[in-house]
Every structure is written in structure tokens, then in C-alpha cells.
N, C-alpha and C. Protein backbone atom coordinates (compact mmCIF):
# COMPACT_ATOMS: atom_id res chain seq x y z
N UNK A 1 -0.02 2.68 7.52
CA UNK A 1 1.41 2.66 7.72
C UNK A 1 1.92 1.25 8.00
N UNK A 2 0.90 0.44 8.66
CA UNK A 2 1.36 -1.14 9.13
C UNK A 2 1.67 -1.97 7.99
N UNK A 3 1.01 -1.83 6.97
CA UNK A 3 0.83 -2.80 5.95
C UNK A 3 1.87 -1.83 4.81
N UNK A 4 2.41 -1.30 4.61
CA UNK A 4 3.28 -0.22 3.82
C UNK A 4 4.76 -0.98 4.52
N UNK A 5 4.91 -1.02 5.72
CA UNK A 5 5.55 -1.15 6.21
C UNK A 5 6.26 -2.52 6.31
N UNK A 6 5.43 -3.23 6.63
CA UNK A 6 5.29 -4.26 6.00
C UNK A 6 6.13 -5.21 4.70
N UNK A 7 5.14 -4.34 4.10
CA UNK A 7 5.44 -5.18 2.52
C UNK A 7 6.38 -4.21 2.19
N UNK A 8 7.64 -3.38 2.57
CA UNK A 8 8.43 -2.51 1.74
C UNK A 8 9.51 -2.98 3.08
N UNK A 9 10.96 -2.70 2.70
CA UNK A 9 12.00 -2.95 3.36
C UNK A 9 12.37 -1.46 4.23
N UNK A 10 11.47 -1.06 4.76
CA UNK A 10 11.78 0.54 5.18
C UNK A 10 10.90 0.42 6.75
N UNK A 11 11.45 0.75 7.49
CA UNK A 11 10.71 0.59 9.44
C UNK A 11 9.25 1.52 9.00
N UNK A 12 8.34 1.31 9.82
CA UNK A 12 7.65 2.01 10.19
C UNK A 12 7.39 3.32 10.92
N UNK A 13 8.95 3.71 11.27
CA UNK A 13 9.56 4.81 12.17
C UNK A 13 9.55 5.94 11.44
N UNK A 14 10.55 5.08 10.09
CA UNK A 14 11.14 6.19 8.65
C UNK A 14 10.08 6.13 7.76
N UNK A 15 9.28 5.69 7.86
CA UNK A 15 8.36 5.57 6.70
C UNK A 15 7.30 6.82 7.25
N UNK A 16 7.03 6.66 8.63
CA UNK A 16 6.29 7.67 8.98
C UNK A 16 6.85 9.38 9.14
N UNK A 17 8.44 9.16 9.13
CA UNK A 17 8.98 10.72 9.34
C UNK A 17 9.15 11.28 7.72
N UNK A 18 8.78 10.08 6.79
CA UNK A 18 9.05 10.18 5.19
C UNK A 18 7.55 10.63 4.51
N UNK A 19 6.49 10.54 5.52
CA UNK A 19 5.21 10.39 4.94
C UNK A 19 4.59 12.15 5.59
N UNK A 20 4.89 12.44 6.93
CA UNK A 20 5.04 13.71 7.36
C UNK A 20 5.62 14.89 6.66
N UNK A 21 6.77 14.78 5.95
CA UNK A 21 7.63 15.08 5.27
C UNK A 21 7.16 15.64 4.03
N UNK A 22 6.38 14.75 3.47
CA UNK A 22 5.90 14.97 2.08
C UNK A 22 4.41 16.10 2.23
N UNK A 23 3.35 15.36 3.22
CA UNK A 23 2.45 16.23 3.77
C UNK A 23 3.24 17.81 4.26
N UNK A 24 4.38 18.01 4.68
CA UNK A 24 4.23 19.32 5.26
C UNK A 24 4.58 19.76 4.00
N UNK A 25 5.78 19.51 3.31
CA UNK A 25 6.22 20.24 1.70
C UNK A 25 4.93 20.39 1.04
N UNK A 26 4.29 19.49 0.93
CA UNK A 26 2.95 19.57 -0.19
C UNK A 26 1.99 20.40 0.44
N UNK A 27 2.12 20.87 1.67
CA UNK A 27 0.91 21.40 2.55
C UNK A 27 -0.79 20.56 1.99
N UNK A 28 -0.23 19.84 2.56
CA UNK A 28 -1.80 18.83 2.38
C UNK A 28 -2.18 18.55 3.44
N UNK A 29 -3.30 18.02 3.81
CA UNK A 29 -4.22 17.77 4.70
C UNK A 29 -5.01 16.78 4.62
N UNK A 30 -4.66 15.79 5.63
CA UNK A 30 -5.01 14.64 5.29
C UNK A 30 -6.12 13.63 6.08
N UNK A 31 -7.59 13.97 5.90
CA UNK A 31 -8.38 13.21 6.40
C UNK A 31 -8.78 12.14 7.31
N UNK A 32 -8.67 11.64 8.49
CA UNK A 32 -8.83 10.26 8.69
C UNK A 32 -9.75 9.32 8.09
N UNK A 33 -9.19 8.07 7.94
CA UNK A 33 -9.99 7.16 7.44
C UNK A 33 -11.18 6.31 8.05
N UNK A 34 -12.50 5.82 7.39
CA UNK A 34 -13.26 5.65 8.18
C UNK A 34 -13.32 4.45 8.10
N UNK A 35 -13.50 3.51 9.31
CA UNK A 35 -13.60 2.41 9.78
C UNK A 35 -14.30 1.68 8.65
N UNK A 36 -15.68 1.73 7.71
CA UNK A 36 -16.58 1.45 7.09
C UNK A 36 -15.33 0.70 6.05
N UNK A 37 -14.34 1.46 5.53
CA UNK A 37 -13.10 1.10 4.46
C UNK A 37 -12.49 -0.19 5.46
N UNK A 38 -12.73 -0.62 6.07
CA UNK A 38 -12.20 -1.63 6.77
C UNK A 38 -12.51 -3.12 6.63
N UNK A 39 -14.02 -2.66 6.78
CA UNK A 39 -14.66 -4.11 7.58
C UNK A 39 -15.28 -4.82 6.33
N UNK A 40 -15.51 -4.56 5.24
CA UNK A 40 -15.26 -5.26 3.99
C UNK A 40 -14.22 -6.33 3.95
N UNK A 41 -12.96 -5.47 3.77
CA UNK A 41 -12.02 -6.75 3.65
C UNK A 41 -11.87 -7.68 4.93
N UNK A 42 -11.26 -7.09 6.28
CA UNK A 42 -11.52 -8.13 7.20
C UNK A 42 -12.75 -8.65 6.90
N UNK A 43 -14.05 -8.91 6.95
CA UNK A 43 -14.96 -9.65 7.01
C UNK A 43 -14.70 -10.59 5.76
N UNK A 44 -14.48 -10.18 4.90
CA UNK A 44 -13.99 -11.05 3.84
C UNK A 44 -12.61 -12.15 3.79
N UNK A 45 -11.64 -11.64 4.46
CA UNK A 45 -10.54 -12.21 5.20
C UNK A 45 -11.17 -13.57 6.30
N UNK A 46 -12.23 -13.19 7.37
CA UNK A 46 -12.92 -13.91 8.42
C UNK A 46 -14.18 -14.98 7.89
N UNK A 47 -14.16 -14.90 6.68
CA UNK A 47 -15.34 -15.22 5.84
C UNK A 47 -16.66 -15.28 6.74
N UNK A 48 -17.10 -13.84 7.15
CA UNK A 48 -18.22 -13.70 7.68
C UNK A 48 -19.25 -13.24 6.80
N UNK A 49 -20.49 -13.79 6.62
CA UNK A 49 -21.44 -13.64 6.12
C UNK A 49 -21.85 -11.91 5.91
N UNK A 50 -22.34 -12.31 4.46
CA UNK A 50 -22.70 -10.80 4.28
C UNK A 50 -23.95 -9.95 5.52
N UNK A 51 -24.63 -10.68 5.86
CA UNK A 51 -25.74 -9.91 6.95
C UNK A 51 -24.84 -9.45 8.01
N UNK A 52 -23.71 -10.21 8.78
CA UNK A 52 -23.01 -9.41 9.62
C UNK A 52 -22.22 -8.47 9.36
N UNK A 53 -21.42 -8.41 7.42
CA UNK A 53 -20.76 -7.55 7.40
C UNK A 53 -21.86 -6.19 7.23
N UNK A 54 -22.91 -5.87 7.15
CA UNK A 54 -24.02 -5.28 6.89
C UNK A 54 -24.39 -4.59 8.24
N UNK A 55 -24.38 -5.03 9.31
CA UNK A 55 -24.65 -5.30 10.21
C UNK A 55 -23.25 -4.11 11.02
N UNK A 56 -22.06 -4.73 10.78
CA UNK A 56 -21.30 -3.90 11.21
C UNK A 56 -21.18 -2.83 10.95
N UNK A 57 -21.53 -2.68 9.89
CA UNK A 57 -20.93 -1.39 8.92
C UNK A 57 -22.58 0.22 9.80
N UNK A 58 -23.80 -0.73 10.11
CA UNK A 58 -24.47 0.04 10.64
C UNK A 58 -24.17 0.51 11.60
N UNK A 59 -23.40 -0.70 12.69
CA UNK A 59 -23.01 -0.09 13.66
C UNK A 59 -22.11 1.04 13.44
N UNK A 60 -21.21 1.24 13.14
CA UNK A 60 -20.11 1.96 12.57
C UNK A 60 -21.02 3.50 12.22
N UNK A 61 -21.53 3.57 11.52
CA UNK A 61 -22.27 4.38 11.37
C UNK A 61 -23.00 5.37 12.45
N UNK A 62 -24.01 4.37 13.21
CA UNK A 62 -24.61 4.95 14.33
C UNK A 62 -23.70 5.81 15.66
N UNK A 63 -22.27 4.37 15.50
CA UNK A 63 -21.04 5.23 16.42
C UNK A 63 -20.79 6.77 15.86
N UNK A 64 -20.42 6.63 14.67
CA UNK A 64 -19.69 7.47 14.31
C UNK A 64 -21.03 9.60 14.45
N UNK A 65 -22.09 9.01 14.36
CA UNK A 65 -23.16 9.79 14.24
C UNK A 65 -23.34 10.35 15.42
N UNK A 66 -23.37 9.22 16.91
CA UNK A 66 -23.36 10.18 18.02
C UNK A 66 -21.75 10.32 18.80
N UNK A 67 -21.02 10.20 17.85
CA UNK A 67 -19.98 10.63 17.91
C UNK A 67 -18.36 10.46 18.79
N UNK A 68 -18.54 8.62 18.85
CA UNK A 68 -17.88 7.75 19.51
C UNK A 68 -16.54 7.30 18.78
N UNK A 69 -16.17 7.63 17.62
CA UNK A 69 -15.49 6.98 16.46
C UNK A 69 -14.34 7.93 16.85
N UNK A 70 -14.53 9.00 16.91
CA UNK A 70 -13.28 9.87 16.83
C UNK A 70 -12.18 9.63 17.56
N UNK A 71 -10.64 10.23 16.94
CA UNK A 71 -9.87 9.90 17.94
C UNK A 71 -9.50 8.46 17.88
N UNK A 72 -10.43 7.21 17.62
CA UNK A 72 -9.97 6.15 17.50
C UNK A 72 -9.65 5.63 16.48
N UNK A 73 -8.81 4.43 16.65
CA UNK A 73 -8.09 3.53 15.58
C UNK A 73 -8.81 2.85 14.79
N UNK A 74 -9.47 3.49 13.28
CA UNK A 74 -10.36 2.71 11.75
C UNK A 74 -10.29 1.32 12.21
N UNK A 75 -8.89 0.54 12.58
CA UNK A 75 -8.91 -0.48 12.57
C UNK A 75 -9.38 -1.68 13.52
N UNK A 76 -9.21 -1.05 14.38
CA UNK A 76 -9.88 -1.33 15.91
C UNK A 76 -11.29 -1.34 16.14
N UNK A 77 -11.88 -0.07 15.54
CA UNK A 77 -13.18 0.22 15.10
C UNK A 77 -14.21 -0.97 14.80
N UNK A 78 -13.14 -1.33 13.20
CA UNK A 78 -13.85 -2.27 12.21
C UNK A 78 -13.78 -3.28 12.89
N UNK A 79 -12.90 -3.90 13.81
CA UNK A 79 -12.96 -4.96 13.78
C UNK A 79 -13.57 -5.34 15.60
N UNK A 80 -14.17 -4.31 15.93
CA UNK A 80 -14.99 -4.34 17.25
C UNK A 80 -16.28 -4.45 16.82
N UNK A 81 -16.57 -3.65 15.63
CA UNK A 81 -17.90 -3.24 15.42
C UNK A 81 -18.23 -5.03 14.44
N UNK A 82 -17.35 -5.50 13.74
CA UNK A 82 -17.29 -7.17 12.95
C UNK A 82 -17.72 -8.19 14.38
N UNK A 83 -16.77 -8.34 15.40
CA UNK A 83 -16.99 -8.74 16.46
C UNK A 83 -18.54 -8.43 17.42
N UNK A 84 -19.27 -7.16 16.92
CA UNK A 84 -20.37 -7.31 17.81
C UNK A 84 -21.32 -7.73 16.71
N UNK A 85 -21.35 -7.86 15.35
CA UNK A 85 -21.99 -8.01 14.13
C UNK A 85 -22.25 -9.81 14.30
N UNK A 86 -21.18 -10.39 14.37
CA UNK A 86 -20.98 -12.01 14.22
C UNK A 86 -21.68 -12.81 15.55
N UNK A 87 -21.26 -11.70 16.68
CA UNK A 87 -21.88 -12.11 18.18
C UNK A 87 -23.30 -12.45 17.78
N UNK A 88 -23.71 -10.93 17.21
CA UNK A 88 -25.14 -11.18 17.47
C UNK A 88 -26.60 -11.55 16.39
N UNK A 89 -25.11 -12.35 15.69
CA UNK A 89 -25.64 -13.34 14.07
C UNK A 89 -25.31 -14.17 14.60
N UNK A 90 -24.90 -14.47 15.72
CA UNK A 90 -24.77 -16.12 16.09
C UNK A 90 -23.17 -16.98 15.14
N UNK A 91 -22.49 -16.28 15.07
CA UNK A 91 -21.26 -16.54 14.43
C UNK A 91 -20.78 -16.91 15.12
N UNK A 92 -19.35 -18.01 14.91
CA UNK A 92 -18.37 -17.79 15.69
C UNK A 92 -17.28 -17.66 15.39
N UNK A 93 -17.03 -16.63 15.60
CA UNK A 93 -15.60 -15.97 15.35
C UNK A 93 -15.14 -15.27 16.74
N UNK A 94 -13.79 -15.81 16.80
CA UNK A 94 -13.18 -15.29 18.12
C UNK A 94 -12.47 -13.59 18.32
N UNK A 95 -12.38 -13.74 19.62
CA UNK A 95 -11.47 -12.27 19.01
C UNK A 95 -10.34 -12.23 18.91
N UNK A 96 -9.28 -13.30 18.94
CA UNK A 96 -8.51 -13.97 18.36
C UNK A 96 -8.05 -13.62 17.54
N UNK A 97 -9.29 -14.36 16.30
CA UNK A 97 -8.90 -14.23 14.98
C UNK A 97 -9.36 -13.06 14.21
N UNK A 98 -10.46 -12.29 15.15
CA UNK A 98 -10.35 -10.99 14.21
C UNK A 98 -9.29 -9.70 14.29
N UNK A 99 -9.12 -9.90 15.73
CA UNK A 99 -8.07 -9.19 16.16
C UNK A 99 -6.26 -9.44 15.37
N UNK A 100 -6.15 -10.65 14.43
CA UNK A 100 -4.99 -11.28 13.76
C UNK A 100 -5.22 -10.85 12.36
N UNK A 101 -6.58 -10.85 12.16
CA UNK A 101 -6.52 -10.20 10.30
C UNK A 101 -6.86 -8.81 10.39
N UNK A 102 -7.15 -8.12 11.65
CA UNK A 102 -6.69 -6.86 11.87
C UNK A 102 -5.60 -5.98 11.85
N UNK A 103 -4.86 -7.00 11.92
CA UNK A 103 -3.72 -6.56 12.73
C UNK A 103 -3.60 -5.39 14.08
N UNK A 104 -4.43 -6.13 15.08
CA UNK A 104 -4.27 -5.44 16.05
C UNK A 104 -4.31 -6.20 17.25
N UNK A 105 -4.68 -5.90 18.62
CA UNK A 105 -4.38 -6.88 19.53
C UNK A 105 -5.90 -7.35 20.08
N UNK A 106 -5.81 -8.06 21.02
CA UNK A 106 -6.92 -8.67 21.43
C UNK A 106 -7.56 -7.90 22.39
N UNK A 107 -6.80 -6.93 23.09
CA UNK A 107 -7.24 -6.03 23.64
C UNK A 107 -7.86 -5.18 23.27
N UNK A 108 -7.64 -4.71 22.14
CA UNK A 108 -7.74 -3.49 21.23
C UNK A 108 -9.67 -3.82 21.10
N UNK A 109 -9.90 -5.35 20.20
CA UNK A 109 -11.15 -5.29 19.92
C UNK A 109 -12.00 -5.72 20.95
N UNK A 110 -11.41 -6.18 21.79
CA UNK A 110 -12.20 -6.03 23.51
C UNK A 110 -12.17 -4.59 23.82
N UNK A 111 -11.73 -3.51 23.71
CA UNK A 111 -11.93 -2.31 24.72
C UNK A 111 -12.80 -1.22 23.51
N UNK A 112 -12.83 -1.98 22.08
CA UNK A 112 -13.70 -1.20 21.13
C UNK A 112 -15.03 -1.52 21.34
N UNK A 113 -14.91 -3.03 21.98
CA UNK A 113 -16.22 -3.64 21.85
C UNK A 113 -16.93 -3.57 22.84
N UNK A 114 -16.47 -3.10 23.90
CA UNK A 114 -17.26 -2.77 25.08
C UNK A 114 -17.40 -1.33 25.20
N UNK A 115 -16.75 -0.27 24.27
CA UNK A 115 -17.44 1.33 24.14
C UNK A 115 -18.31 0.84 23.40
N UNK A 116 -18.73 0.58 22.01
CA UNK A 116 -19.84 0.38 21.06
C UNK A 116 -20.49 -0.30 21.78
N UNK A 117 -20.47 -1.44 22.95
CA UNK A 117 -21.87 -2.06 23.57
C UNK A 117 -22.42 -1.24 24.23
N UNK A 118 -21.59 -0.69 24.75
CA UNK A 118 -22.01 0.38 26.42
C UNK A 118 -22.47 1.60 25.62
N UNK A 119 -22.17 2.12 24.71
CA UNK A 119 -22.45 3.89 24.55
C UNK A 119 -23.88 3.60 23.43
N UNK A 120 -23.87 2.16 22.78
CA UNK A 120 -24.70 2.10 21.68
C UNK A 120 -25.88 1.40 22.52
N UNK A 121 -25.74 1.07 23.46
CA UNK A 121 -26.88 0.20 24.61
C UNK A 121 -27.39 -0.87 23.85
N UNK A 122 -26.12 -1.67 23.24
CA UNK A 122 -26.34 -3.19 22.24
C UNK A 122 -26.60 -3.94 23.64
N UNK A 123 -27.42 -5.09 23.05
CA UNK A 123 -27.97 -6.25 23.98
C UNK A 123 -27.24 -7.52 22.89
N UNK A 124 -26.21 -8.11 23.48
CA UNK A 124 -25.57 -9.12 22.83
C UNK A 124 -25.67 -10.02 23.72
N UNK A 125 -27.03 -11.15 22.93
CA UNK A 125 -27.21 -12.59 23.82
C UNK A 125 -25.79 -13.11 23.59
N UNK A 126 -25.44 -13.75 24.67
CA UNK A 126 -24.61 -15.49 24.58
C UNK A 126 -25.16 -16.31 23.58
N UNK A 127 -24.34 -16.79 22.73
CA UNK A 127 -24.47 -17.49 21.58
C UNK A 127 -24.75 -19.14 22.72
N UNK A 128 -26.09 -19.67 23.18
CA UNK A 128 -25.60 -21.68 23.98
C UNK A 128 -26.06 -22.19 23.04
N UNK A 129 -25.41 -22.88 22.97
CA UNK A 129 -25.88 -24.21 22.33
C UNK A 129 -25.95 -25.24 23.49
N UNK A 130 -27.03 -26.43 23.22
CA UNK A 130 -27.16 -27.45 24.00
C UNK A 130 -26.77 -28.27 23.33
N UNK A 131 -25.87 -29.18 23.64
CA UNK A 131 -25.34 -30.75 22.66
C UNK A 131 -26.09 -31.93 23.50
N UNK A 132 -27.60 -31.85 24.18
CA UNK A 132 -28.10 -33.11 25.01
C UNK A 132 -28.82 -33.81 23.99
């Protein structure tokens, strides 16, 4: 709806009472989308290496299997599960900037990224570098 919204001259308010609308007339039923459809393009957007986008997409998976995904935001998802992928490839990417080609907030992939550490029992070293 963000990106519809977006790129068309119509709120996100009416676009969503226009998109309801059509679902109840059509009696359709409409799936949620899975995070996995995500983290392709952001990672590609973040130009993160294919092993982390690989990497995320497992995580994503394993969430979604013991059954942590639900209920939450695809987008938030992807870009928590990108964020623990890059951490622990030694990337640096902030959450900043993944949280900006998300379009979501910085909070968002901080409070994704600490359910997927905590429920998935990830061990994410500190990226030090020594400059001596």
C-alpha cells in the first residue's frame, strides 16, 4: 500500500478503503506476503552481498517455521532478518540505511532484530576492527 501510494496521487487512507472494497465485492481472500519477496530487492537496493542475502532469506525461513513471522510486518521482517545477515558477514550496513530502503523506521528493524536474535538463539559477534 506504501509504495502504491506513493507513486499514484491518491492517500493511503482511500487507497486502502478502495482496495477493501474491491476484495469484499470480489469475495477474495487475500494471503499475506512473505518477507522472503522482500529481501531480494532491499539487499539489492543496500548492495549487500549475495552470501548475506542467502543468509537472510534462511533466517526468514527458520522464523517463519517455528512460527515467529506471523502477525508481523514482510517488511520489517526482511529487513531485520538483512540486518542480522550483514552483522554476521561482517558488513556494514547500518540500521539507518536499511531501515530507509525499507521504508520503515529504525525502530521497527531494531525490535525485529532482537525477536529473531532472542527466539532464534543467533550469536551475533561485534564486527572490531583494530586500526594499531
Amino acid at each position: 500500500m506504501d509504495e502504491f501510494a506513493k507513486n499514484s496521487r491518491i492517500e493511503k487512507r482511500e487507497l486502502g478503503k478502495s482496495y477493501r472494497l474491491i476484495l469484499r465485492q470480489l469475495n477474495l481472500k487475500i494471503t499475506s506476503i512473505s518477507p522472503n519477496r522482500f529481501v531480494a530487492r532491499f539487499a539489492n537496493d543496500l548492495k549487500v552481498s549475495q552470501q548475506s542475502q542467502l543468509k537472510a532469506m534462511k533466517i526468514l525461513n527458520v522464523a517463519r517455521r517455528i512460527g515467529i513471522t506471523s502477525g508481523k510486518d514482510p517488511c520489517g521482517l526482511a529487513a531485520a532478518s538483512i540486518y542480522v545477515a550483514v552483522l554476521s558477514n561482517g558488513e556494514k550496513k547500518t540500521q539507518k540505511e536499511i531501515a530507509r530502503v525499507a521504508n520503515i523506521t529504525e525502530v521497527t528493524v531494531r525490535n525485529r532484530y532482537k525477536e529473531l536474535v532472542g527466539k532464534l538463539n543467533l550469536r551475533i559477534e561485534p564486527l572490531i576492527t583494530n586500526k594499531f
